[in-house]
PDB file of N, CA and C in Angstrom:
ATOM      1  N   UNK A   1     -23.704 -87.577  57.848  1.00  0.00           N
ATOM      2  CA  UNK A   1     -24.034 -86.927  59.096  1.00  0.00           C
ATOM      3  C   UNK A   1     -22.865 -86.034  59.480  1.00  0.00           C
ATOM      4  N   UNK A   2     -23.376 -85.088  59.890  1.00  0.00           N
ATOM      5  CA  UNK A   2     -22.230 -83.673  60.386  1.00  0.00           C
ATOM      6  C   UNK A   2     -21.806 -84.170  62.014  1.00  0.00           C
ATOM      7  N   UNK A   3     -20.691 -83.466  62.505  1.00  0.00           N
ATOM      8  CA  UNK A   3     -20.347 -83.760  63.893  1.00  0.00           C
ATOM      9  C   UNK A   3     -21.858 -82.915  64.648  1.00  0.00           C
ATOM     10  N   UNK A   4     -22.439 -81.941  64.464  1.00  0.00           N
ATOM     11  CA  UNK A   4     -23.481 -81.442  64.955  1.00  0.00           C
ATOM     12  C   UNK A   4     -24.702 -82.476  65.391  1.00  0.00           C
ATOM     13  N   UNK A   5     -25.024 -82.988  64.176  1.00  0.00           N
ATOM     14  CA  UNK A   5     -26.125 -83.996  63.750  1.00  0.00           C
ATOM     15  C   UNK A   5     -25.840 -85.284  64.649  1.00  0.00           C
ATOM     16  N   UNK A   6     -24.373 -85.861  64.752  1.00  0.00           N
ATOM     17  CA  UNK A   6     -24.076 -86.947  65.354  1.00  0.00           C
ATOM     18  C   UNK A   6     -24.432 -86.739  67.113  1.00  0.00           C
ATOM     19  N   UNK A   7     -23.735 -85.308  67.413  1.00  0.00           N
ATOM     20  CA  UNK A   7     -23.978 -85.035  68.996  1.00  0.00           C
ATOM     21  C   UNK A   7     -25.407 -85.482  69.173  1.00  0.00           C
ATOM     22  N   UNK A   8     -26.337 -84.401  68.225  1.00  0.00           N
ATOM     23  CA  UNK A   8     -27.694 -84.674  68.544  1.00  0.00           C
ATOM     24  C   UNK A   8     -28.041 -85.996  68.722  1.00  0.00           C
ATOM     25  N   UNK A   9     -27.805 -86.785  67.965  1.00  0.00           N
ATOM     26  CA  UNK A   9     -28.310 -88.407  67.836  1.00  0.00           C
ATOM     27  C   UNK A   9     -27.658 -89.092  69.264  1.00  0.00           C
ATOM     28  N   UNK A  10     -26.488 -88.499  69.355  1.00  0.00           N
ATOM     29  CA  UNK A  10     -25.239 -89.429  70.505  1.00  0.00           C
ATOM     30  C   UNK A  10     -26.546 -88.727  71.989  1.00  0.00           C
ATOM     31  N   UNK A  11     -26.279 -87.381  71.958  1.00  0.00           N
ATOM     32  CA  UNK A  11     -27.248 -87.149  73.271  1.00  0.00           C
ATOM     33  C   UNK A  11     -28.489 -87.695  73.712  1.00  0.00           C
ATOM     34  N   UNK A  12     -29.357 -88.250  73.175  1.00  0.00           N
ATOM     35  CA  UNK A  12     -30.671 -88.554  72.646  1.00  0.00           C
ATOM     36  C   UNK A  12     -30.313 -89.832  73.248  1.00  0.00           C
ATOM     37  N   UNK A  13     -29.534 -90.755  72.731  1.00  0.00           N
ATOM     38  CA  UNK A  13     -28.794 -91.983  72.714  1.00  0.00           C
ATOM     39  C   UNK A  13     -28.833 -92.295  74.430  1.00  0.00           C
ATOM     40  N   UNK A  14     -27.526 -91.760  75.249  1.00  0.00           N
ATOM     41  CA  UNK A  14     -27.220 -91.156  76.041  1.00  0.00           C
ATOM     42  C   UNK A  14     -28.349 -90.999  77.176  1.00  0.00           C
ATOM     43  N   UNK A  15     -29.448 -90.315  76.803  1.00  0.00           N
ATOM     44  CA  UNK A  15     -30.498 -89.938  77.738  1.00  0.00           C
ATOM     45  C   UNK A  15     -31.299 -91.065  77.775  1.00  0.00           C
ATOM     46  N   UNK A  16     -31.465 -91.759  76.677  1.00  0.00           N
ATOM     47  CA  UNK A  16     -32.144 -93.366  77.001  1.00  0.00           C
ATOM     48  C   UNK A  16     -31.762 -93.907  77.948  1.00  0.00           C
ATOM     49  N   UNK A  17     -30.271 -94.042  77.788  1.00  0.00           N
ATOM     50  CA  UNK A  17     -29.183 -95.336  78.303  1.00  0.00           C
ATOM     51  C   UNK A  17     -29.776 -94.556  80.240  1.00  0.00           C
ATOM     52  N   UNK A  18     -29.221 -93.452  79.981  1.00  0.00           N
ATOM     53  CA  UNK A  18     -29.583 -92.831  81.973  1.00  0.00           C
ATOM     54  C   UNK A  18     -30.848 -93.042  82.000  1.00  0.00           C
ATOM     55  N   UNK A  19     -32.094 -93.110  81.165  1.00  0.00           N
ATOM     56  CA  UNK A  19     -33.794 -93.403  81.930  1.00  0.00           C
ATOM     57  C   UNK A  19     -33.463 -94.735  82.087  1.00  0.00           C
ATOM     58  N   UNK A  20     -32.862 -95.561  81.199  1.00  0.00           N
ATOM     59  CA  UNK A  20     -33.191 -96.496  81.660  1.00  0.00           C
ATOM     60  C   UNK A  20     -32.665 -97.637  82.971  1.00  0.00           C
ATOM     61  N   UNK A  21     -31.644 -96.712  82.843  1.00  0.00           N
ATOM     62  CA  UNK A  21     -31.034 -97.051  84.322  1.00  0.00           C
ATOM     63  C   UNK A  21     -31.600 -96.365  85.777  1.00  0.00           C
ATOM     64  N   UNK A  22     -32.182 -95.332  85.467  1.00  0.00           N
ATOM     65  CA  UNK A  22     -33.123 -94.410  86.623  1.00  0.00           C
ATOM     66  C   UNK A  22     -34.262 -95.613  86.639  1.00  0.00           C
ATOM     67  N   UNK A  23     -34.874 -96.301  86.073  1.00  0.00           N
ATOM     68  CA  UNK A  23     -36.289 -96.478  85.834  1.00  0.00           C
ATOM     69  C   UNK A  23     -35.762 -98.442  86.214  1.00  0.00           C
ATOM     70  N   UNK A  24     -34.839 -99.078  86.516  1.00  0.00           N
ATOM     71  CA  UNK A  24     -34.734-100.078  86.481  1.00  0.00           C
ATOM     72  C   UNK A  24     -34.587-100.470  88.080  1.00  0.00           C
ATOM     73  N   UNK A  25     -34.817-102.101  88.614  1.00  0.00           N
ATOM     74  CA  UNK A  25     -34.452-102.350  89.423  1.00  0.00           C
ATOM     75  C   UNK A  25     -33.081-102.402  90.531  1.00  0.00           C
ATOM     76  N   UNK A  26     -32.281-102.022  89.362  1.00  0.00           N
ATOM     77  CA  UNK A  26     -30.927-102.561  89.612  1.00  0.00           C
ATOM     78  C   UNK A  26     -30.171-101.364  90.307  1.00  0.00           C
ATOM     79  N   UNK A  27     -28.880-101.632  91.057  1.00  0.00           N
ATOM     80  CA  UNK A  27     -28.666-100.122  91.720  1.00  0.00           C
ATOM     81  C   UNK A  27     -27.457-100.216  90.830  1.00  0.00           C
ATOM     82  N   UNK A  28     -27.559 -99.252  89.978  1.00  0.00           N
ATOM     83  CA  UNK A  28     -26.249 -99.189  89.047  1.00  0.00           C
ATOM     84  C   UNK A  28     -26.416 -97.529  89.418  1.00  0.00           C
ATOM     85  N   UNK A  29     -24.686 -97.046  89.362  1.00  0.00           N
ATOM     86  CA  UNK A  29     -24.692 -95.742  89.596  1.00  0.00           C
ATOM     87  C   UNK A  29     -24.158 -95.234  88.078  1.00  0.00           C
ATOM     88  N   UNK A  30     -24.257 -94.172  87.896  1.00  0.00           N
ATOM     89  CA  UNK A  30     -24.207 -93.719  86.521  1.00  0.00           C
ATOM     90  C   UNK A  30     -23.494 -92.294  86.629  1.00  0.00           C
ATOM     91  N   UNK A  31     -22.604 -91.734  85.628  1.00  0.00           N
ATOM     92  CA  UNK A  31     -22.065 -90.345  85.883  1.00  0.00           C
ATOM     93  C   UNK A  31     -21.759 -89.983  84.497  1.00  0.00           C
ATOM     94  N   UNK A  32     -22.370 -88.936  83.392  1.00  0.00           N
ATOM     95  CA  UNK A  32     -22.009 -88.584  82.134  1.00  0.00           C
ATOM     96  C   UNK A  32     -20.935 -87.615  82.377  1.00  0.00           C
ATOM     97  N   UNK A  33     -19.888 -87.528  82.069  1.00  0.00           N
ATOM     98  CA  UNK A  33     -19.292 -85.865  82.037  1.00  0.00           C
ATOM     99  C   UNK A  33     -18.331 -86.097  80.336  1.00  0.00           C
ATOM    100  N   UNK A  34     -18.672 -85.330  80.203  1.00  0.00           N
ATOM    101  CA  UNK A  34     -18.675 -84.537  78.332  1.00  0.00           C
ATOM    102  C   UNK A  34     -18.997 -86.010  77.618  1.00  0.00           C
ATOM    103  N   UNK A  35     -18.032 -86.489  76.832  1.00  0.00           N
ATOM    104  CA  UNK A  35     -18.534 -87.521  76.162  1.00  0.00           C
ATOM    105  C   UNK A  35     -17.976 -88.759  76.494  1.00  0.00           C
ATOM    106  N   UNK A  36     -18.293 -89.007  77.878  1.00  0.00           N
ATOM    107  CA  UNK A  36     -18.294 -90.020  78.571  1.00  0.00           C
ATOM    108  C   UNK A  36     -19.017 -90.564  79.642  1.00  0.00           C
ATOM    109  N   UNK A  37     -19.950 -91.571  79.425  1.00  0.00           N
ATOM    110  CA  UNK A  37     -21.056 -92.124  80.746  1.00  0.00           C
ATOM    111  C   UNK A  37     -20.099 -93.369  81.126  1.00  0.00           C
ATOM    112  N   UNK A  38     -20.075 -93.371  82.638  1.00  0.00           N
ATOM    113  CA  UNK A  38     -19.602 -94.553  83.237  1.00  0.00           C
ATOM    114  C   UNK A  38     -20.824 -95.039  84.423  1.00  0.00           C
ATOM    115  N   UNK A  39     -20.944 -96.285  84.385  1.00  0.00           N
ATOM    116  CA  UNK A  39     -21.784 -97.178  85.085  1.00  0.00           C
ATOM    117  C   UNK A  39     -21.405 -97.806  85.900  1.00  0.00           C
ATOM    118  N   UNK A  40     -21.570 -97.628  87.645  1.00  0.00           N
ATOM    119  CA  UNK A  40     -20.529 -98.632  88.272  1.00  0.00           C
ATOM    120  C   UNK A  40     -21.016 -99.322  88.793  1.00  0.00           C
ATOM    121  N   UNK A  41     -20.670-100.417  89.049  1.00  0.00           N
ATOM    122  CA  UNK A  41     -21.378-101.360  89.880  1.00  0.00           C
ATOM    123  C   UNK A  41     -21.370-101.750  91.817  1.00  0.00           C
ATOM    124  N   UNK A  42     -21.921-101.966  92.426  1.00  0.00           N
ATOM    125  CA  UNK A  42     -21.539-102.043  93.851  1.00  0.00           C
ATOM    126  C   UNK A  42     -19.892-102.869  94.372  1.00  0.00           C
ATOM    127  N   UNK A  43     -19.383-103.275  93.313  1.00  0.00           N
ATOM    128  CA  UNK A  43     -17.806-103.987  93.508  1.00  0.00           C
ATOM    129  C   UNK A  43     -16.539-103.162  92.710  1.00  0.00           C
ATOM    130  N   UNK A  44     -17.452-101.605  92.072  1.00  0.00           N
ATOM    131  CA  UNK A  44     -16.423-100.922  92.005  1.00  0.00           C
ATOM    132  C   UNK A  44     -16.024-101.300  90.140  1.00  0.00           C
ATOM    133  N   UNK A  45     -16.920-102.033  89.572  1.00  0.00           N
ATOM    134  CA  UNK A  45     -17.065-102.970  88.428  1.00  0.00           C
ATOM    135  C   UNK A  45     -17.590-102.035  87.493  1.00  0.00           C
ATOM    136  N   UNK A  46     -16.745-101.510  86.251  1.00  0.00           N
ATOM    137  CA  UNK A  46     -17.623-100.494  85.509  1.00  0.00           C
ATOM    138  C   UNK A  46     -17.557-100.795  84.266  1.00  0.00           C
ATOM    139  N   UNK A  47     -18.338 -99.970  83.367  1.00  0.00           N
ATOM    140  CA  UNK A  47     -19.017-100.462  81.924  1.00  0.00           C
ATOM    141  C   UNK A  47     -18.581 -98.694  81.315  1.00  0.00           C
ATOM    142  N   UNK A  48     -18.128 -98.611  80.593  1.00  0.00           N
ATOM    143  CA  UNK A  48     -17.817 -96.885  79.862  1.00  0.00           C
ATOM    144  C   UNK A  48     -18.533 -97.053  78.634  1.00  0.00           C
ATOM    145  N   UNK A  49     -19.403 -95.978  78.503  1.00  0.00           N
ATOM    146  CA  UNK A  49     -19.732 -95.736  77.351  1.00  0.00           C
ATOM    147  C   UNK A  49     -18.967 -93.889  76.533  1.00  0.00           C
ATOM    148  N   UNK A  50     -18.521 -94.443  75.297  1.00  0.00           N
ATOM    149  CA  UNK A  50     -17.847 -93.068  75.134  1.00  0.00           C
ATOM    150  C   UNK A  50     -17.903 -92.435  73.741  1.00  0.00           C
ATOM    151  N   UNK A  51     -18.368 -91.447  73.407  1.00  0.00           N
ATOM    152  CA  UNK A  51     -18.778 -90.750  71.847  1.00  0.00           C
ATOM    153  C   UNK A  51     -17.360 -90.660  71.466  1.00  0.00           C
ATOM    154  N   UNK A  52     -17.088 -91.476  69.784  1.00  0.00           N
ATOM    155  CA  UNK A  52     -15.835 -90.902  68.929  1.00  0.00           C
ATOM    156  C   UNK A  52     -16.245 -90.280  67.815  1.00  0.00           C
ATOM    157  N   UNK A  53     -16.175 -88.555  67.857  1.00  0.00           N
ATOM    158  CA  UNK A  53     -16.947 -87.702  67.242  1.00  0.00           C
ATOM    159  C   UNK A  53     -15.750 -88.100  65.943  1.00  0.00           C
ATOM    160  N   UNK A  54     -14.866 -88.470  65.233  1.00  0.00           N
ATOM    161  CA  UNK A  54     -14.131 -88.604  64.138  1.00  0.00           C
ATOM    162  C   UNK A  54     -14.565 -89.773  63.718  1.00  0.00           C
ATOM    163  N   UNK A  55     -15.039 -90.878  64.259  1.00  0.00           N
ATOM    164  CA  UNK A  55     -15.566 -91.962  63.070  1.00  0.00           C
ATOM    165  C   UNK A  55     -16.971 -91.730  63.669  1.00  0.00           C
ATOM    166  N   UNK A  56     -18.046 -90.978  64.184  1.00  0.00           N
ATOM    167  CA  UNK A  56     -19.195 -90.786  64.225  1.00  0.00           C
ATOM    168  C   UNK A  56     -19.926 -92.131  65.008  1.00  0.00           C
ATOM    169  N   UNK A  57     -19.171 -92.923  66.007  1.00  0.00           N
ATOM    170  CA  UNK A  57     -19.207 -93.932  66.833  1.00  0.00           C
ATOM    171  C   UNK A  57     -19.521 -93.973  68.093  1.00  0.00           C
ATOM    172  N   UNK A  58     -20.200 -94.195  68.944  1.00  0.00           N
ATOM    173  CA  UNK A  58     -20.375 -94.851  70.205  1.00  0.00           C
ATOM    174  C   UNK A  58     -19.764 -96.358  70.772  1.00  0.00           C
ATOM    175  N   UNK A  59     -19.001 -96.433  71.287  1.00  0.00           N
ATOM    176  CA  UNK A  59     -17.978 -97.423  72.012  1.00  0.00           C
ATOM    177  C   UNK A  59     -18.425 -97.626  73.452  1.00  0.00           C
ATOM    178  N   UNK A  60     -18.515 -99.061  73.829  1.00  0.00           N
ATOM    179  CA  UNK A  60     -18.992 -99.442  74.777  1.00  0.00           C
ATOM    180  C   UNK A  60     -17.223-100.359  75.829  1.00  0.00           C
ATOM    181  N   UNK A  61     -16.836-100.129  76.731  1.00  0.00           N
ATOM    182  CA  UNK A  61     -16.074-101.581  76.673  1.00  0.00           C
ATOM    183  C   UNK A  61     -16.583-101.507  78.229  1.00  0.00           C
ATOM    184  N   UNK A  62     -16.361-102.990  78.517  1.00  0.00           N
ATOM    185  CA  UNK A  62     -16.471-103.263  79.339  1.00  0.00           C
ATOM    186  C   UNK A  62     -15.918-105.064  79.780  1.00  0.00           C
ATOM    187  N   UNK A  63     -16.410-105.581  80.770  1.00  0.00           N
ATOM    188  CA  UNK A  63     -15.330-107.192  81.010  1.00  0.00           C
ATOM    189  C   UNK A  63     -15.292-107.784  79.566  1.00  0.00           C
ATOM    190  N   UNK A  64     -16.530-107.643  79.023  1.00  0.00           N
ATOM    191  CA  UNK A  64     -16.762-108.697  77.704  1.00  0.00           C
ATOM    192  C   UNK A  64     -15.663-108.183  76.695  1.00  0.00           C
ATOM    193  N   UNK A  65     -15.074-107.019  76.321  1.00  0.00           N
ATOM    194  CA  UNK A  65     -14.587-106.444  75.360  1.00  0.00           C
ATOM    195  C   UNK A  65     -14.793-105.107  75.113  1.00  0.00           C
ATOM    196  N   UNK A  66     -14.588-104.755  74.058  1.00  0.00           N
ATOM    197  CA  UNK A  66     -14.950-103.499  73.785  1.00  0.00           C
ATOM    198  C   UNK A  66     -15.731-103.274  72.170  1.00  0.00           C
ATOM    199  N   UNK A  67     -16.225-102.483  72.045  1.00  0.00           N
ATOM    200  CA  UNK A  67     -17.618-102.623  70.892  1.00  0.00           C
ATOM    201  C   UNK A  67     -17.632-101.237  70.678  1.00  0.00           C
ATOM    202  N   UNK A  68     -18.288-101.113  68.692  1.00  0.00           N
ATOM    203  CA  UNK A  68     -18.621-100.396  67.998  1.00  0.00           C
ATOM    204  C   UNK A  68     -20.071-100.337  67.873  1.00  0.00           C
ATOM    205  N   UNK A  69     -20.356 -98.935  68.383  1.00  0.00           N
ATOM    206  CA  UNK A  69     -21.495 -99.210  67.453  1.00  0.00           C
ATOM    207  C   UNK A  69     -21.991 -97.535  66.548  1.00  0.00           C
ATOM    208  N   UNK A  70     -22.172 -97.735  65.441  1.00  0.00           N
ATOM    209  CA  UNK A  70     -22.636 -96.858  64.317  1.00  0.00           C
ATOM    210  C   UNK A  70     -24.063 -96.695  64.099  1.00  0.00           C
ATOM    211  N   UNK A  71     -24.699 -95.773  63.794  1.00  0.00           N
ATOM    212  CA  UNK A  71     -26.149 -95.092  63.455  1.00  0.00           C
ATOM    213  C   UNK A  71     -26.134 -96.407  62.067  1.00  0.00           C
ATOM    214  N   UNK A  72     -27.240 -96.977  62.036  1.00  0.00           N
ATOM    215  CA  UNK A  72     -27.759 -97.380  61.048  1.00  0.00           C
ATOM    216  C   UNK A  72     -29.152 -97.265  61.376  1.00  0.00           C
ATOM    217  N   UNK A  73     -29.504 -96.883  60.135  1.00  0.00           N
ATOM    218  CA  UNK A  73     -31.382 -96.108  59.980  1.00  0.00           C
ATOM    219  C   UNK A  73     -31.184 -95.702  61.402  1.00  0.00           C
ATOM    220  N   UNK A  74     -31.931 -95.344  61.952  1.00  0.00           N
ATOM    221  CA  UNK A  74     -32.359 -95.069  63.534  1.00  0.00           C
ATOM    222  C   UNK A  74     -31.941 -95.627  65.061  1.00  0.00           C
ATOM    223  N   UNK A  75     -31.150 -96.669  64.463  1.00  0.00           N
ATOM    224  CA  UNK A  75     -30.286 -97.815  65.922  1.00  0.00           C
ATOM    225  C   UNK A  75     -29.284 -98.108  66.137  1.00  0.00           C
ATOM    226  N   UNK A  76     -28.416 -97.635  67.028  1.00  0.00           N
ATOM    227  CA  UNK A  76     -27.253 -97.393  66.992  1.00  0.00           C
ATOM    228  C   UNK A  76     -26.675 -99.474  67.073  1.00  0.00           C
ATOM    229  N   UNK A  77     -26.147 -99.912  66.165  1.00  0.00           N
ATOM    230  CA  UNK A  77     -25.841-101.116  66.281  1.00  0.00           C
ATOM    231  C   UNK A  77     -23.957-101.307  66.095  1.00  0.00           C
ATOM    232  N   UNK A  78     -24.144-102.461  66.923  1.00  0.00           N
ATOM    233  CA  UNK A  78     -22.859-103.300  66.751  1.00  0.00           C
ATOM    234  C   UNK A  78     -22.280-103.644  65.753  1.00  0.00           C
ATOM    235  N   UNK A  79     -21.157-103.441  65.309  1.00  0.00           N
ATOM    236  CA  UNK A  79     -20.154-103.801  64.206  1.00  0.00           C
ATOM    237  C   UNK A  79     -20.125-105.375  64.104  1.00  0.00           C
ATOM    238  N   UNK A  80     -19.918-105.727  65.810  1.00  0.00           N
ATOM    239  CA  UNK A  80     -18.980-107.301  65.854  1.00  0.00           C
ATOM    240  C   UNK A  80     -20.493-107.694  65.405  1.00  0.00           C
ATOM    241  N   UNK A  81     -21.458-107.369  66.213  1.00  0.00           N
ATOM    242  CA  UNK A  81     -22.435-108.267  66.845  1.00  0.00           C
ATOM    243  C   UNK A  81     -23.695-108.092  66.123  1.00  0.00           C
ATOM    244  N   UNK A  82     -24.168-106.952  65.600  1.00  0.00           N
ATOM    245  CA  UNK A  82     -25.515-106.151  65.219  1.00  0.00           C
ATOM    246  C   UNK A  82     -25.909-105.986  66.536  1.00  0.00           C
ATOM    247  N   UNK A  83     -26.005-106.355  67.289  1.00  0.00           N
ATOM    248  CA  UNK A  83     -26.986-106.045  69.005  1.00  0.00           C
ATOM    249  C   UNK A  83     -26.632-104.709  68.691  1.00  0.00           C
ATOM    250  N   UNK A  84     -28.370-103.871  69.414  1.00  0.00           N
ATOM    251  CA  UNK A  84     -28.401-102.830  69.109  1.00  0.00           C
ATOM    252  C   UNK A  84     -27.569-102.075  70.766  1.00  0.00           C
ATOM    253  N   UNK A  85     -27.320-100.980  71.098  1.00  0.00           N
ATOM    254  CA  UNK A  85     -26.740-100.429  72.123  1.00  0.00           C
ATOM    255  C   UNK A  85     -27.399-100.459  73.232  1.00  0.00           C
ATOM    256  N   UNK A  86     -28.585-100.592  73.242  1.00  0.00           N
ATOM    257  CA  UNK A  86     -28.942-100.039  74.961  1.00  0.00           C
ATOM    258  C   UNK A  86     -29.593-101.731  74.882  1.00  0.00           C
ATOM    259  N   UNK A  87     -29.508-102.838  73.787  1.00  0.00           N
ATOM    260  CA  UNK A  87     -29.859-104.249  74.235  1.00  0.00           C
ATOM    261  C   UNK A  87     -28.259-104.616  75.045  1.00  0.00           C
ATOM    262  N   UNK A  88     -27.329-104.458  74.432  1.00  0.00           N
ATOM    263  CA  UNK A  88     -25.793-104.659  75.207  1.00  0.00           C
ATOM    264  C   UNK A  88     -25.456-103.630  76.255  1.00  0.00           C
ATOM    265  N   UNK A  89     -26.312-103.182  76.538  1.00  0.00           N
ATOM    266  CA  UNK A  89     -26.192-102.370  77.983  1.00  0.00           C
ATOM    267  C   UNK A  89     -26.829-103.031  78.983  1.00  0.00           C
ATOM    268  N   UNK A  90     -27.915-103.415  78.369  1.00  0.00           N
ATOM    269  CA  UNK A  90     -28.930-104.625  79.536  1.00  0.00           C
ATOM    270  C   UNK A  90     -28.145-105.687  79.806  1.00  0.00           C
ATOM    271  N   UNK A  91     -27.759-106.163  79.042  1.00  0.00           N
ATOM    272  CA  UNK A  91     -27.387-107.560  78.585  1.00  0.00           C
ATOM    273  C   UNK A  91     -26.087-107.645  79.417  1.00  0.00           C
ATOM    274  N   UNK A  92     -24.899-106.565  79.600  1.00  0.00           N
ATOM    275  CA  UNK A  92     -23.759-106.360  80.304  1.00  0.00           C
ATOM    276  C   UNK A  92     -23.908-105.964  81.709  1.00  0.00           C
ATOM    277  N   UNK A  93     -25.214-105.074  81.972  1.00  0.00           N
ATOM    278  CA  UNK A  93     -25.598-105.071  83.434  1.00  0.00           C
ATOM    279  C   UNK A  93     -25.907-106.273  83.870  1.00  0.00           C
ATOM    280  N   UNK A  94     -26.930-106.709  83.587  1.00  0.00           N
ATOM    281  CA  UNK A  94     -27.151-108.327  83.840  1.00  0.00           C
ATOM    282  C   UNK A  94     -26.277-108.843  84.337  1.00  0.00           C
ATOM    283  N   UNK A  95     -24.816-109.119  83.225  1.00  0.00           N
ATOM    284  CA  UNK A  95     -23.628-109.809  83.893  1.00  0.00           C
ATOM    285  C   UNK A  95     -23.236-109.597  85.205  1.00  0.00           C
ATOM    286  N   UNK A  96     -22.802-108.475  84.765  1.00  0.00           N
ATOM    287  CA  UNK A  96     -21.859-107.739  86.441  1.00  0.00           C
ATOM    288  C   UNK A  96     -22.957-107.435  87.417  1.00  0.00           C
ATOM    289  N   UNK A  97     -24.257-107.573  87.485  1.00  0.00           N
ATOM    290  CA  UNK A  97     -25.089-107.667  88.932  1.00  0.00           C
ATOM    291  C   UNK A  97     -24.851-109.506  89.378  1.00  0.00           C
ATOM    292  N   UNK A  98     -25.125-109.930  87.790  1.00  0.00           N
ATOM    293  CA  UNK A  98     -25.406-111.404  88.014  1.00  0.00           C
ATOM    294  C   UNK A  98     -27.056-111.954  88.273  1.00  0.00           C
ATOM    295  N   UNK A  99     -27.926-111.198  87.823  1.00  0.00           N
ATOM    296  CA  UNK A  99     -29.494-111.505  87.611  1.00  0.00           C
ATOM    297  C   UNK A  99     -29.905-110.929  86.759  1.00  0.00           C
ATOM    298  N   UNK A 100     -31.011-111.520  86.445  1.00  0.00           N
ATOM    299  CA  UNK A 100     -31.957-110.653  85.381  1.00  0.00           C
ATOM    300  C   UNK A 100     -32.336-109.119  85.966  1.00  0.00           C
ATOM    301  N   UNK A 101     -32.225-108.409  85.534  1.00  0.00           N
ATOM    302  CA  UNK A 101     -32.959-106.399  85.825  1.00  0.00           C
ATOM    303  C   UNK A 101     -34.349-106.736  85.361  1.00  0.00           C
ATOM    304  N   UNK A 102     -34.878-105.973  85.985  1.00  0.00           N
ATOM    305  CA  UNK A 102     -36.751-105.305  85.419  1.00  0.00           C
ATOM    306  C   UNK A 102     -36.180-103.858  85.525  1.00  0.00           C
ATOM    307  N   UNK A 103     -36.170-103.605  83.660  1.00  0.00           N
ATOM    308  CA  UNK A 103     -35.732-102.581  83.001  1.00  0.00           C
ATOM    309  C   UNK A 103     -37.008-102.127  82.759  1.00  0.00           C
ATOM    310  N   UNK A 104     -38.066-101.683  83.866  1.00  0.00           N
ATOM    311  CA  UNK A 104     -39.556-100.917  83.398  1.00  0.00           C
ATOM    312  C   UNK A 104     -39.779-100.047  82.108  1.00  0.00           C
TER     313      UNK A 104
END
């Protein structure tokens, strides 16, 4: 994959992660600027998601740690974990609200 090809996939990526935070119960605030989305929470509590266009990666960190995840076939997955990216986006909102989301 070219750095071109990766943007495309990373943006795409990216625009999930914001519907699905537009489209959910939860009041998470969200702000992309270049290749960085941050998610904050009402205690000021945030989650970064950030494109590393030199190893062709999406990096998540947040309280739990911080995480890889790489294009395999079509899903951007976890190094440590396999969890795919926008399941450890649910899964980390969850935490820091502290309830289950209805991610419509």
């Amino acid at each position: 994959m070219n750095n071109s090809e990766f943007h495309q996939l990373a943006d795409a990526q990216m625009r999930i992660i914001e519907e699905t935070m537009i489209h959910s119960d939860a009041d998470i605030d969200f702000e992309t600027s270049g290749n960085v989305m941050i998610l904050e929470f009402g205690d000021s509590s945030k989650i970064i998601i950030n494109r590393q266009e030199l190893m062709h990666e999406l990096w998540l960190a947040s309280k739990s740690g911080g995480f890889h995840f790489k294009l395999i076939g079509n899903k951007w997955s976890c190094s440590k974990t396999s969890i795919e990216l926008l399941d450890m986006v649910k899964k980390e909102c969850e935490k820091y609200i502290g309830k289950k989301i209805n991610w419509t």
